[in-house]
C-alpha atoms as a PDB file:
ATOM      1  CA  UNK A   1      30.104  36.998 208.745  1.00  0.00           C
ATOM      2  CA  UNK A   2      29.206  38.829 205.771  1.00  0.00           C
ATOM      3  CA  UNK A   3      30.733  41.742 203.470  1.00  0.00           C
ATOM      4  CA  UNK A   4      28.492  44.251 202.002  1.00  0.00           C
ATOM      5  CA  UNK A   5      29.197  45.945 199.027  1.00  0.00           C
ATOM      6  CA  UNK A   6      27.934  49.183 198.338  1.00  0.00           C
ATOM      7  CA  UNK A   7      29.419  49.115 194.805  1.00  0.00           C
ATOM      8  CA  UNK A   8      28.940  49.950 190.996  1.00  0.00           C
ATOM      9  CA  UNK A   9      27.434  47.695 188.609  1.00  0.00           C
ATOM     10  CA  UNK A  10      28.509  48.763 184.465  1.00  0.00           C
ATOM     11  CA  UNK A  11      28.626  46.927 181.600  1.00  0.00           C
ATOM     12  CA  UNK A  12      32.339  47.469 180.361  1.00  0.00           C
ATOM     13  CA  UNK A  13      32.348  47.933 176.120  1.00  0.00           C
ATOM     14  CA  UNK A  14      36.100  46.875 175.858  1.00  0.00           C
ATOM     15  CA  UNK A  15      37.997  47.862 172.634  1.00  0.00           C
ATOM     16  CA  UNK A  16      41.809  46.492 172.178  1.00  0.00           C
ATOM     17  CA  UNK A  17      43.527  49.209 169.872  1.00  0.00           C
ATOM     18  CA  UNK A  18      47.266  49.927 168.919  1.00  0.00           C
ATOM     19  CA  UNK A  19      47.301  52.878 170.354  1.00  0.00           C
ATOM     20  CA  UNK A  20      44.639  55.325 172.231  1.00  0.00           C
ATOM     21  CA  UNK A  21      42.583  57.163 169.892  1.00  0.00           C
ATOM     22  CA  UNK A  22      44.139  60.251 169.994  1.00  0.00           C
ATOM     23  CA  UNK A  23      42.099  63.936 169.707  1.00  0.00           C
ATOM     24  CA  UNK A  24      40.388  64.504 166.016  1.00  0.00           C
ATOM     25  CA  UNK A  25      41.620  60.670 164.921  1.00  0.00           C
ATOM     26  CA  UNK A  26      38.999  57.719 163.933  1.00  0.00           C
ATOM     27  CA  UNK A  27      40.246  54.812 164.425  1.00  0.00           C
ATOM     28  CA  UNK A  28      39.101  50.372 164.177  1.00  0.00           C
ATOM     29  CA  UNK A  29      39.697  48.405 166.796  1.00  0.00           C
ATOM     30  CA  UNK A  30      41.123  45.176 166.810  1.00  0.00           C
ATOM     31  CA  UNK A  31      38.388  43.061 168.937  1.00  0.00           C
ATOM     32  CA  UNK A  32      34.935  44.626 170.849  1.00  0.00           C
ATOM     33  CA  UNK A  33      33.472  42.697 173.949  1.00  0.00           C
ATOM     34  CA  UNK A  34      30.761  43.780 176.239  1.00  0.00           C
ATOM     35  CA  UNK A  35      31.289  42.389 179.956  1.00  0.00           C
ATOM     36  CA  UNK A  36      30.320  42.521 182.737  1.00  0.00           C
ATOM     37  CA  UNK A  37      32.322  45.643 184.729  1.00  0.00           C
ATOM     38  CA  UNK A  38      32.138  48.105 187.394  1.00  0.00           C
ATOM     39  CA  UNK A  39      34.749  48.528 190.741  1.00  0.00           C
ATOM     40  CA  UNK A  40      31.999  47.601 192.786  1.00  0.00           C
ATOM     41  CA  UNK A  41      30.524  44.593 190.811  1.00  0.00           C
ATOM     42  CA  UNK A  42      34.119  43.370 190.207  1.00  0.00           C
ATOM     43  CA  UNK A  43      35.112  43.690 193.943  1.00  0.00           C
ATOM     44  CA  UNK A  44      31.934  41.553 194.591  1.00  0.00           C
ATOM     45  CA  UNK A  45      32.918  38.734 192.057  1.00  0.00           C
ATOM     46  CA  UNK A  46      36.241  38.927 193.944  1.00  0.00           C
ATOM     47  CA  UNK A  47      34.986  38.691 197.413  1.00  0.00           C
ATOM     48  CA  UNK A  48      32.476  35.214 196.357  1.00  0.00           C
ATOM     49  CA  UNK A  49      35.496  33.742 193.919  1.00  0.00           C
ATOM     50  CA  UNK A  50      37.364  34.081 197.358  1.00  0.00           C
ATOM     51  CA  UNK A  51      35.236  32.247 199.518  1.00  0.00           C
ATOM     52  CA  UNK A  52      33.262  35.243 201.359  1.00  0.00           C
ATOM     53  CA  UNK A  53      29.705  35.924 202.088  1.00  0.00           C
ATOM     54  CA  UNK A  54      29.022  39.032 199.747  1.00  0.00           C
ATOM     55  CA  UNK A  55      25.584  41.076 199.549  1.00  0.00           C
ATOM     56  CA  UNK A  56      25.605  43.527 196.443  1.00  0.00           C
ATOM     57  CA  UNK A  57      24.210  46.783 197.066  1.00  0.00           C
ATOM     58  CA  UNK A  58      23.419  48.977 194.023  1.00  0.00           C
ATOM     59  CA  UNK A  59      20.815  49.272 191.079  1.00  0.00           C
ATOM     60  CA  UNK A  60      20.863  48.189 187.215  1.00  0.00           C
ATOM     61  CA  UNK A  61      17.893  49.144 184.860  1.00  0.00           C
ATOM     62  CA  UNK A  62      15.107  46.785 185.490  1.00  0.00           C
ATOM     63  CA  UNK A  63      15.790  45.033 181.587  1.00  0.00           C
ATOM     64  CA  UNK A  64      19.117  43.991 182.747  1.00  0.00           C
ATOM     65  CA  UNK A  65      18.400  40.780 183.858  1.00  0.00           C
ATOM     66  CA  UNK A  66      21.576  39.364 182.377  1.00  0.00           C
ATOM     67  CA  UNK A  67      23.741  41.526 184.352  1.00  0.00           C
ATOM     68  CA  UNK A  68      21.754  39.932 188.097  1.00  0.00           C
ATOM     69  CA  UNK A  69      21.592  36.638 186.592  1.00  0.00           C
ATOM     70  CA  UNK A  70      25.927  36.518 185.902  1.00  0.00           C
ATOM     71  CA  UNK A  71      26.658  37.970 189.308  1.00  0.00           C
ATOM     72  CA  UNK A  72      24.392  35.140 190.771  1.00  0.00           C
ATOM     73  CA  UNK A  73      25.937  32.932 188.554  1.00  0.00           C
ATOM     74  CA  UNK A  74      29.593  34.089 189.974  1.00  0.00           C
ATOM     75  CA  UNK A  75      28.372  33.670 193.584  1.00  0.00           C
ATOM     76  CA  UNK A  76      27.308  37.204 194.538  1.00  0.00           C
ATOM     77  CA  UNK A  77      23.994  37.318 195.923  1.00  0.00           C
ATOM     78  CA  UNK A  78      21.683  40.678 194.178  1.00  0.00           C
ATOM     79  CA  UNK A  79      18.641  40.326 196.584  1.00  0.00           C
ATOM     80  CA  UNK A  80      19.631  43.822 197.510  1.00  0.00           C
ATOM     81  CA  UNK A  81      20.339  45.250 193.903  1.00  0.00           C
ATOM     82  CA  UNK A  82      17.560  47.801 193.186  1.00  0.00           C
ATOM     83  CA  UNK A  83      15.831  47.566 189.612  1.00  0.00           C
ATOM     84  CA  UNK A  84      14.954  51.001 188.405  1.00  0.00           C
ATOM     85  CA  UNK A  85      13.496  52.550 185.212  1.00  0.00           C
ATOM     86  CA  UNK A  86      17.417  54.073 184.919  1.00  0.00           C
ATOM     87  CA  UNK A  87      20.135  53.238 182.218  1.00  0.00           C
ATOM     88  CA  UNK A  88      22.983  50.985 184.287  1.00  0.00           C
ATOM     89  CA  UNK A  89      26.182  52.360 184.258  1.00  0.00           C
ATOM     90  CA  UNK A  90      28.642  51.615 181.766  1.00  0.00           C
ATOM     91  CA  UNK A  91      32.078  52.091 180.739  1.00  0.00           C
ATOM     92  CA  UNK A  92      33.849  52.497 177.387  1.00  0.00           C
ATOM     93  CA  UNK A  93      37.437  51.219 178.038  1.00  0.00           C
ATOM     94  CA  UNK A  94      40.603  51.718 175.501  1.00  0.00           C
ATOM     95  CA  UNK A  95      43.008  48.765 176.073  1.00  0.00           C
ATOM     96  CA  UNK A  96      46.578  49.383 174.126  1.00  0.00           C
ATOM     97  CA  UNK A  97      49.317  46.767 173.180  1.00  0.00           C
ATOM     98  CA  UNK A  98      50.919  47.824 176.594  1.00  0.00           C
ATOM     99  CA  UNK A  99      48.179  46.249 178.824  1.00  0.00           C
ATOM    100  CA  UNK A 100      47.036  49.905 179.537  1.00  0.00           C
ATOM    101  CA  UNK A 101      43.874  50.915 179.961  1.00  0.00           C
ATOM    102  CA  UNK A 102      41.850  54.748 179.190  1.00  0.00           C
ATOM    103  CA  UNK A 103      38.001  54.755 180.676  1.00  0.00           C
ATOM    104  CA  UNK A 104      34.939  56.858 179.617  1.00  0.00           C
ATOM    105  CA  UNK A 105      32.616  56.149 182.718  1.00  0.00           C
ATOM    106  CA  UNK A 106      28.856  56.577 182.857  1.00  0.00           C
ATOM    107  CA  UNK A 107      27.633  56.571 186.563  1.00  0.00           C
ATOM    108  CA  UNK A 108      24.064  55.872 185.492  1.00  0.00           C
ATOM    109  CA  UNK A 109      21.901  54.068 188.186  1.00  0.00           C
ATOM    110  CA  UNK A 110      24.576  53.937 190.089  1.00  0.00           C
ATOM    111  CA  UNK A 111      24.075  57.124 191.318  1.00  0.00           C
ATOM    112  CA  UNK A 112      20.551  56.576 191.950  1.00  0.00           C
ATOM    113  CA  UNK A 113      20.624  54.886 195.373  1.00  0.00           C
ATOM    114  CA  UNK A 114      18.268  55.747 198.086  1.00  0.00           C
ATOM    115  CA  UNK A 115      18.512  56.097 201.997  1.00  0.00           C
ATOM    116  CA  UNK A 116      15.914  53.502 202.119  1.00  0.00           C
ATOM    117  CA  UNK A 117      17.646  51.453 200.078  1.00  0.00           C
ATOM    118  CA  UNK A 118      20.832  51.558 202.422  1.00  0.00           C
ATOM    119  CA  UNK A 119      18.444  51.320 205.667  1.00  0.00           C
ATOM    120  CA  UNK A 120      16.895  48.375 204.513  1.00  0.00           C
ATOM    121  CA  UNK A 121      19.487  46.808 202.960  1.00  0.00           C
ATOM    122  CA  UNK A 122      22.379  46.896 206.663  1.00  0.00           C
ATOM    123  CA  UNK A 123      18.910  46.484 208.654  1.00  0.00           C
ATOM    124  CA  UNK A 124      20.227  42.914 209.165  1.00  0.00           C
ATOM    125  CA  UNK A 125      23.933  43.312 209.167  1.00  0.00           C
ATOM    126  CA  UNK A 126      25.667  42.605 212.432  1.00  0.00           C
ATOM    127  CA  UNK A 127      28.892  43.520 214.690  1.00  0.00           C
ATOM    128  CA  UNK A 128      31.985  41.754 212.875  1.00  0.00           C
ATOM    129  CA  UNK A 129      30.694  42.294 209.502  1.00  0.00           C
ATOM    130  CA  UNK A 130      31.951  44.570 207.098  1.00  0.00           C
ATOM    131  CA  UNK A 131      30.641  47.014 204.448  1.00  0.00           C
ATOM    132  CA  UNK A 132      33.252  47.825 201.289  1.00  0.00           C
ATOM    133  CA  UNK A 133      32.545  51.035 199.159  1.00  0.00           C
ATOM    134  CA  UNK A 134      34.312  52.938 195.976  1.00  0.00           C
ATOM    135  CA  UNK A 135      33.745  56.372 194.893  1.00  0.00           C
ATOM    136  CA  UNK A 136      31.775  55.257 192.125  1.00  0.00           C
ATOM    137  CA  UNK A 137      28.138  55.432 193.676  1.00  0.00           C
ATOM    138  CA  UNK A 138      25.961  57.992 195.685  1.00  0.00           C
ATOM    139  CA  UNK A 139      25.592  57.989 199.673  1.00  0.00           C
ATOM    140  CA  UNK A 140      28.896  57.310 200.463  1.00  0.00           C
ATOM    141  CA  UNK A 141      29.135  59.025 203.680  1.00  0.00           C
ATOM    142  CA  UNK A 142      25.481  58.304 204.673  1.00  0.00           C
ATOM    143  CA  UNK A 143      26.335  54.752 204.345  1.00  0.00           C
ATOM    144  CA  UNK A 144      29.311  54.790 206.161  1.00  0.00           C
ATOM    145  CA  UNK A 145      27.783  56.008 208.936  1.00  0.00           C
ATOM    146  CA  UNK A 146      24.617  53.765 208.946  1.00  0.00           C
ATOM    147  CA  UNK A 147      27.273  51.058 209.218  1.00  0.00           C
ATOM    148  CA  UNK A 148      28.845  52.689 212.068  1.00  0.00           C
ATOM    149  CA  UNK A 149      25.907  52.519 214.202  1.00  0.00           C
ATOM    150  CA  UNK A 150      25.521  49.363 213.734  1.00  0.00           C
ATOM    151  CA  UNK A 151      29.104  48.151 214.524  1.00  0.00           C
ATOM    152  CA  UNK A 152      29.888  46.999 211.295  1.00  0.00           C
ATOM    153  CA  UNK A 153      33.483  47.928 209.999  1.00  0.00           C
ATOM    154  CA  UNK A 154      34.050  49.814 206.873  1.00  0.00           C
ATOM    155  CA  UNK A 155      36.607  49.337 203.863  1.00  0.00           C
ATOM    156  CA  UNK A 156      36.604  52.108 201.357  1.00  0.00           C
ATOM    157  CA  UNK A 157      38.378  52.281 198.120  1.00  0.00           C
ATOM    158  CA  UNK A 158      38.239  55.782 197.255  1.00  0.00           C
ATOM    159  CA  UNK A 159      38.460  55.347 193.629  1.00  0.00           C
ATOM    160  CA  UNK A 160      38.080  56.937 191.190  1.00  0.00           C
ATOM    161  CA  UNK A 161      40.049  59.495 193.687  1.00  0.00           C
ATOM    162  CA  UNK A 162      38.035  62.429 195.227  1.00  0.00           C
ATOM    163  CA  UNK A 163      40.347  64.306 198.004  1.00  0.00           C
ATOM    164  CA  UNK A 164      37.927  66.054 199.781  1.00  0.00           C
ATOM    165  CA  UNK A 165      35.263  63.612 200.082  1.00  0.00           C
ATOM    166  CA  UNK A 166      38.300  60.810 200.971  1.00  0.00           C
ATOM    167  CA  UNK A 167      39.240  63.512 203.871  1.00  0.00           C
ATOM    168  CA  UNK A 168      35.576  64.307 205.060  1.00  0.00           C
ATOM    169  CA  UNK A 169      34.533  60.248 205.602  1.00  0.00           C
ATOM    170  CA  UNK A 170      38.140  58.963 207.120  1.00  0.00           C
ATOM    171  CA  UNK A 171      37.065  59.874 210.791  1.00  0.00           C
ATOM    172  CA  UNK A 172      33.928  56.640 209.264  1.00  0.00           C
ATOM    173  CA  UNK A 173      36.623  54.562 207.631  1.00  0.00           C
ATOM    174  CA  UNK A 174      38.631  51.337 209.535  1.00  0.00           C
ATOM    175  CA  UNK A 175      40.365  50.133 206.439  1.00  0.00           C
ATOM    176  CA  UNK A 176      41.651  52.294 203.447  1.00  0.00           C
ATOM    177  CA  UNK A 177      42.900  50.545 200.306  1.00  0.00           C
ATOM    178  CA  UNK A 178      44.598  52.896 198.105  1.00  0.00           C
ATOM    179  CA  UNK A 179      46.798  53.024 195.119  1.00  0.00           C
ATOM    180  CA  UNK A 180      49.929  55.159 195.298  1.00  0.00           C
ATOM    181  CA  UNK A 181      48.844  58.273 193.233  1.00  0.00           C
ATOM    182  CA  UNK A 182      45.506  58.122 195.286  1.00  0.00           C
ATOM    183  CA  UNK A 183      47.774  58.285 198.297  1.00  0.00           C
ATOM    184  CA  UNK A 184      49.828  61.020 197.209  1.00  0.00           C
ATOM    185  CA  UNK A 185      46.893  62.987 195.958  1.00  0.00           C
ATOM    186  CA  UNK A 186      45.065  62.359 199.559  1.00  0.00           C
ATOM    187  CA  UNK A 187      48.177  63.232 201.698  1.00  0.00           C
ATOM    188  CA  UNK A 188      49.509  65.882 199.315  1.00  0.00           C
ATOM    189  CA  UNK A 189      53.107  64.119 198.627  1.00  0.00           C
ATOM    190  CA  UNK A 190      55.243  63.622 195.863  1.00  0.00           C
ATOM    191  CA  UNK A 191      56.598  60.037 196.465  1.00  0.00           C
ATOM    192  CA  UNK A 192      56.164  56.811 198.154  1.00  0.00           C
ATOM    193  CA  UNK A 193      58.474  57.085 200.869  1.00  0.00           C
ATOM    194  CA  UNK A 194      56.986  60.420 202.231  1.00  0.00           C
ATOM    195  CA  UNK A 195      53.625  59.159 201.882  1.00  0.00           C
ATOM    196  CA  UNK A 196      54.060  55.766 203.750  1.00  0.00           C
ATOM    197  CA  UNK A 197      55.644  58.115 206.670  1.00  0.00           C
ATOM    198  CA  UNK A 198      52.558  60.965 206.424  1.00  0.00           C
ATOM    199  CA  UNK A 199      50.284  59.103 206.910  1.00  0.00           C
ATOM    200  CA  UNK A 200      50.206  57.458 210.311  1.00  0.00           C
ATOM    201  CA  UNK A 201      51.659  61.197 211.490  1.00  0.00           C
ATOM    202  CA  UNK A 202      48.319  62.495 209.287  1.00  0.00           C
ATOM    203  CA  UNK A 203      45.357  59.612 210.447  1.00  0.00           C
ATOM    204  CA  UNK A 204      47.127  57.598 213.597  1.00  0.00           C
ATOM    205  CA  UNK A 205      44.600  55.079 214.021  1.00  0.00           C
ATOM    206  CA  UNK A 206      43.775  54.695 209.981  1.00  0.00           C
ATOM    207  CA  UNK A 207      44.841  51.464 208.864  1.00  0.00           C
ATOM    208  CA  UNK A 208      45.512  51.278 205.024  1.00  0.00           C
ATOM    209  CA  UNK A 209      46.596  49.330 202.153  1.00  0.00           C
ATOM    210  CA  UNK A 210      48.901  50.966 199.683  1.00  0.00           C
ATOM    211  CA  UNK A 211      49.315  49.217 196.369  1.00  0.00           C
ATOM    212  CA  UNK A 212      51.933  49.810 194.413  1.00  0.00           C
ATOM    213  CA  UNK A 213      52.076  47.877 191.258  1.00  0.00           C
ATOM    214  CA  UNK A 214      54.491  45.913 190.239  1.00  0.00           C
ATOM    215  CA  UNK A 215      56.618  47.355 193.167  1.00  0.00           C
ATOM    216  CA  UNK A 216      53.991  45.235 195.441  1.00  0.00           C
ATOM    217  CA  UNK A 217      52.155  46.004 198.563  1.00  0.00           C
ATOM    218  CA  UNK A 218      52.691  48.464 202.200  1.00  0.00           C
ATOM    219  CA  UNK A 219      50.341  48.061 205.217  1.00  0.00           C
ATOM    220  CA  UNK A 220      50.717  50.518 207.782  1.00  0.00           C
ATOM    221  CA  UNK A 221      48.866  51.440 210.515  1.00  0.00           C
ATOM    222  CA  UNK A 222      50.313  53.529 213.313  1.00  0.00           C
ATOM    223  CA  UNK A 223      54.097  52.104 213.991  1.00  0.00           C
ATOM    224  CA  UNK A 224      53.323  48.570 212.553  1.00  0.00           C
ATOM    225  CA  UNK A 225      54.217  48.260 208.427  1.00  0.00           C
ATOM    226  CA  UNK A 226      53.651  45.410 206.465  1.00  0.00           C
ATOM    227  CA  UNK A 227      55.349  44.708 202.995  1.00  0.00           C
ATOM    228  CA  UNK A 228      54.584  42.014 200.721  1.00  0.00           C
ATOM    229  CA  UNK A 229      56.409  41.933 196.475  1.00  0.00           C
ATOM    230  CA  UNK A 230      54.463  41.488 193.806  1.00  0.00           C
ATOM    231  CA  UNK A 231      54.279  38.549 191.396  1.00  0.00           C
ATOM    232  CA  UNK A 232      56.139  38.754 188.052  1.00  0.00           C
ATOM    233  CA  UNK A 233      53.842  38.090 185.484  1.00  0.00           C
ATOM    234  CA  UNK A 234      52.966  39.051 181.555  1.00  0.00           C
ATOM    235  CA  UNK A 235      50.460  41.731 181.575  1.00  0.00           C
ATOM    236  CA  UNK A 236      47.724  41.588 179.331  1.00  0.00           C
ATOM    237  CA  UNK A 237      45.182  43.378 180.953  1.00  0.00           C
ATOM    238  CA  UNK A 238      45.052  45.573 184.116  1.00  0.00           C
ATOM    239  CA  UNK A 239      41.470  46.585 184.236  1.00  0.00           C
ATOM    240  CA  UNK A 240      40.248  44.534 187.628  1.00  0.00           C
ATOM    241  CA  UNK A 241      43.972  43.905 188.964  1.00  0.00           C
ATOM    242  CA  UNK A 242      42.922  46.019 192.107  1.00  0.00           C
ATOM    243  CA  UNK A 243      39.312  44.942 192.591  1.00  0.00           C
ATOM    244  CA  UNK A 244      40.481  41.248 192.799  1.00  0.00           C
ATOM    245  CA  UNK A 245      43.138  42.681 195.224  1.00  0.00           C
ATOM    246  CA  UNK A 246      40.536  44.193 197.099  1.00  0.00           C
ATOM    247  CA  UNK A 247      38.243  40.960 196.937  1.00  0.00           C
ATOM    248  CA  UNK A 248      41.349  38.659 197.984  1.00  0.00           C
ATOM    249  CA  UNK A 249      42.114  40.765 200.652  1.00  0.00           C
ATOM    250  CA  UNK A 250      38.787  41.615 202.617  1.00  0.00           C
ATOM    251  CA  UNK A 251      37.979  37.481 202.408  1.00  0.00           C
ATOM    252  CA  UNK A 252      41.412  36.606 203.794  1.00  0.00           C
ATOM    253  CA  UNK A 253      41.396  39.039 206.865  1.00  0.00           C
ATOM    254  CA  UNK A 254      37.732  37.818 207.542  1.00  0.00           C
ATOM    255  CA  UNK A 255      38.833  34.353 207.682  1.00  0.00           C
ATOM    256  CA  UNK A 256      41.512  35.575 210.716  1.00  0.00           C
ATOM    257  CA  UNK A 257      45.145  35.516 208.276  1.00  0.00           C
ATOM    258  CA  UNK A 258      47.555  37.062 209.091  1.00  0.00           C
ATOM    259  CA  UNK A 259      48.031  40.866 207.278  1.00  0.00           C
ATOM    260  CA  UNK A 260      51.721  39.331 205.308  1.00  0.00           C
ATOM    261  CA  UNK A 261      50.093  36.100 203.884  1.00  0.00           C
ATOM    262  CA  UNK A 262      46.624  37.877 203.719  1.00  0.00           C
ATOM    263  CA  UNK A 263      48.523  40.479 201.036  1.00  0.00           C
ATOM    264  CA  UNK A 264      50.764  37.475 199.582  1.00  0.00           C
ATOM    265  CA  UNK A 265      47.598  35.967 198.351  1.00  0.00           C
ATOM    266  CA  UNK A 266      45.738  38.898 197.285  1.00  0.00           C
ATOM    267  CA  UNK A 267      49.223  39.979 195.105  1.00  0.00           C
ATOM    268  CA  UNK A 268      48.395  36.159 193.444  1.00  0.00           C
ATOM    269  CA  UNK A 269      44.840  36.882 192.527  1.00  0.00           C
ATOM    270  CA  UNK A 270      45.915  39.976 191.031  1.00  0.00           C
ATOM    271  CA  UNK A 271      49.073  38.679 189.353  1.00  0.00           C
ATOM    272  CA  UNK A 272      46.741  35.823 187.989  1.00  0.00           C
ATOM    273  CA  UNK A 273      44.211  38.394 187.093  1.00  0.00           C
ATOM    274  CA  UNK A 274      46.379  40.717 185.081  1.00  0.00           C
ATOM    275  CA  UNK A 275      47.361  37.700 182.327  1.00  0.00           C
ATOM    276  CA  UNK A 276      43.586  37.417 181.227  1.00  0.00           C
ATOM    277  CA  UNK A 277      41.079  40.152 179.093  1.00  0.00           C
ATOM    278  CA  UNK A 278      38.291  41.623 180.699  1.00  0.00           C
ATOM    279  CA  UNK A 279      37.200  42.198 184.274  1.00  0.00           C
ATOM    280  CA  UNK A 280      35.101  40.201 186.675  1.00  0.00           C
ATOM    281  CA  UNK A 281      35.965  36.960 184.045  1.00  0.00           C
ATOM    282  CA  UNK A 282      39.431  37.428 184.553  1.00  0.00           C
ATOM    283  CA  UNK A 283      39.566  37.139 188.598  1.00  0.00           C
ATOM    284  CA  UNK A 284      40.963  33.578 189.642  1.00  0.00           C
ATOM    285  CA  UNK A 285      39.607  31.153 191.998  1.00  0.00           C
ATOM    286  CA  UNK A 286      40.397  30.031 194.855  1.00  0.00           C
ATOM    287  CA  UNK A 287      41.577  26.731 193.516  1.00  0.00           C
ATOM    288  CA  UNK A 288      43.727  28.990 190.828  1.00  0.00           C
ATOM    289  CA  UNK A 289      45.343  30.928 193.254  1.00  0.00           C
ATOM    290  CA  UNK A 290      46.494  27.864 195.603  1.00  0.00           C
ATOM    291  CA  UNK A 291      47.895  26.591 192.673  1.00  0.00           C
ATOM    292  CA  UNK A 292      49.596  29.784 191.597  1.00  0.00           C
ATOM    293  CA  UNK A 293      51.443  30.052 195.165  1.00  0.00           C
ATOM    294  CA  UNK A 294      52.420  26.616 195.382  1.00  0.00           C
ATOM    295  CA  UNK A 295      53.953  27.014 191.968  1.00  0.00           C
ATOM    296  CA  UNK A 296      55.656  30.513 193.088  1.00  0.00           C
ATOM    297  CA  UNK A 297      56.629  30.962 196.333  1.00  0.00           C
END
């Protein structure tokens, strides 16, 4: 089986600074690295470090070889990554001394997808496969339901959060992955507890992932709830902590395990993910994570 990814490819210019720059200040940074970014790209990296088939679907400018050649290089195969005469995306993230991030995003080609693009690309995708999207490229809902009629099941990570598009594609969505604000801001609540208990009453047959943190992990769907804690770890960077969730995740269920030790080892990639700078080079292995839950659980 194979996951699609309908996903964002950025380069991410990282500065670490003591503080965010605040309005009218100029400030140096500490340290400057340009890597390889994007919720979509990172998911990808994720998925392949994880064991699963992943095909990228997106578009970079045509001189950013680099970019294909390091997602090949991590496992994720481009043959469906358009090359157009359009800037790729990037990102210009703050990172403080508190492991806390601030993004500038620039969608560039990654808003510059085609319906023939999606067409051709799922042309060959199959019942039991899967498609994962964010909220960070064009033809959302167009893909969504191309995937539909063709049985394949859909994931979407509706981030960076957009209500009313989240509401207007659920009806096309099997699995929602979520972070707590983006839940509260999709149901309209003003806490956790209220939110896990909306939503089945809200979408009955949605199933969705809720992260929470450092507070760990709720699947619900309908009556059935699943909770798994999160690993205590030193923070050093958050910036892909949910993509290699999201990566962990989607490879685990495909491989048939069971939702609680499906989310155990996700909250391990994550927790592994979270000690290390920069994005898709700080998601784990599998190797890494084995070792990680033999060493903590």
């Amino acid at each position: 089986m194979t996951i699609y990814n309908l996903g964002s490819i950025n380069l991410d210019h990282l500065y670490q600074l003591d503080h965010f720059v605040r309005p009218g200040e100029t400030m140096a940074s500490n340290s400057y690295q340009c890597l390889l970014g994007g919720k979509g790209a990172n998911q990808s990296v994720a998925l392949a470090k994880a064991g699963a088939t992943v095909k990228h679907i997106g578009a970079v400018h045509h001189s950013d070889q680099a970019v294909l050649r390091q997602l090949e290089d991590l496992g994720v195969d481009t043959s469906l990554v358009a090359q157009l005469d359009v800037p790729t995306g990037h990102a210009i993230i703050q990172l403080n001394k508190q492991a806390e991030n601030c993004i500038i995003l620039y969608q560039g080609a990654n808003h510059a997808l085609t319906q023939e693009q999606v067409d051709q690309a799922l042309s060959t995708a199959e019942p039991g496969d899967w498609i994962l999207l964010q909220n960070e490229t064009n033809l959302i809902e167009y893909t969504m339901k191309k995937a539909q009629q063709q049985g394949v099941k859909v994931a979407f990570n509706p981030a960076p959060m957009d209500a009313a598009l989240t509401k207007q594609v659920l009806e096309l969505v099997d699995l929602l992955i979520v972070n707590e604000v983006e839940a509260m801001d999709l149901i309209g609540t003003t806490d956790i507890d209220s939110t896990i208990a909306a939503f089945p009453k809200v979408y009955p047959e949605l199933a969705v992932l809720m992260t929470l943190g450092k507070a760990g992990v709720y699947y619900f769907k309908g009556s059935e709830t699943v909770f798994a804690a999160a690993f205590s770890v030193q923070a050093v960077d958050t910036t892909a902590a949910g993509d290699t969730f999201i990566g962990f995740i989607l490879s685990s269920l495909m491989k048939g395990e069971e939702m609680k030790n499906a989310i155990t080892r996700a909250c391990a990639a994550s927790a592994i993910c979270v000690t290390r700078l920069g994005a898709a080079s700080a998601i784990p292995t599998q190797d890494e994570v084995t070792e990680f839950l033999a060493k903590n659980t």
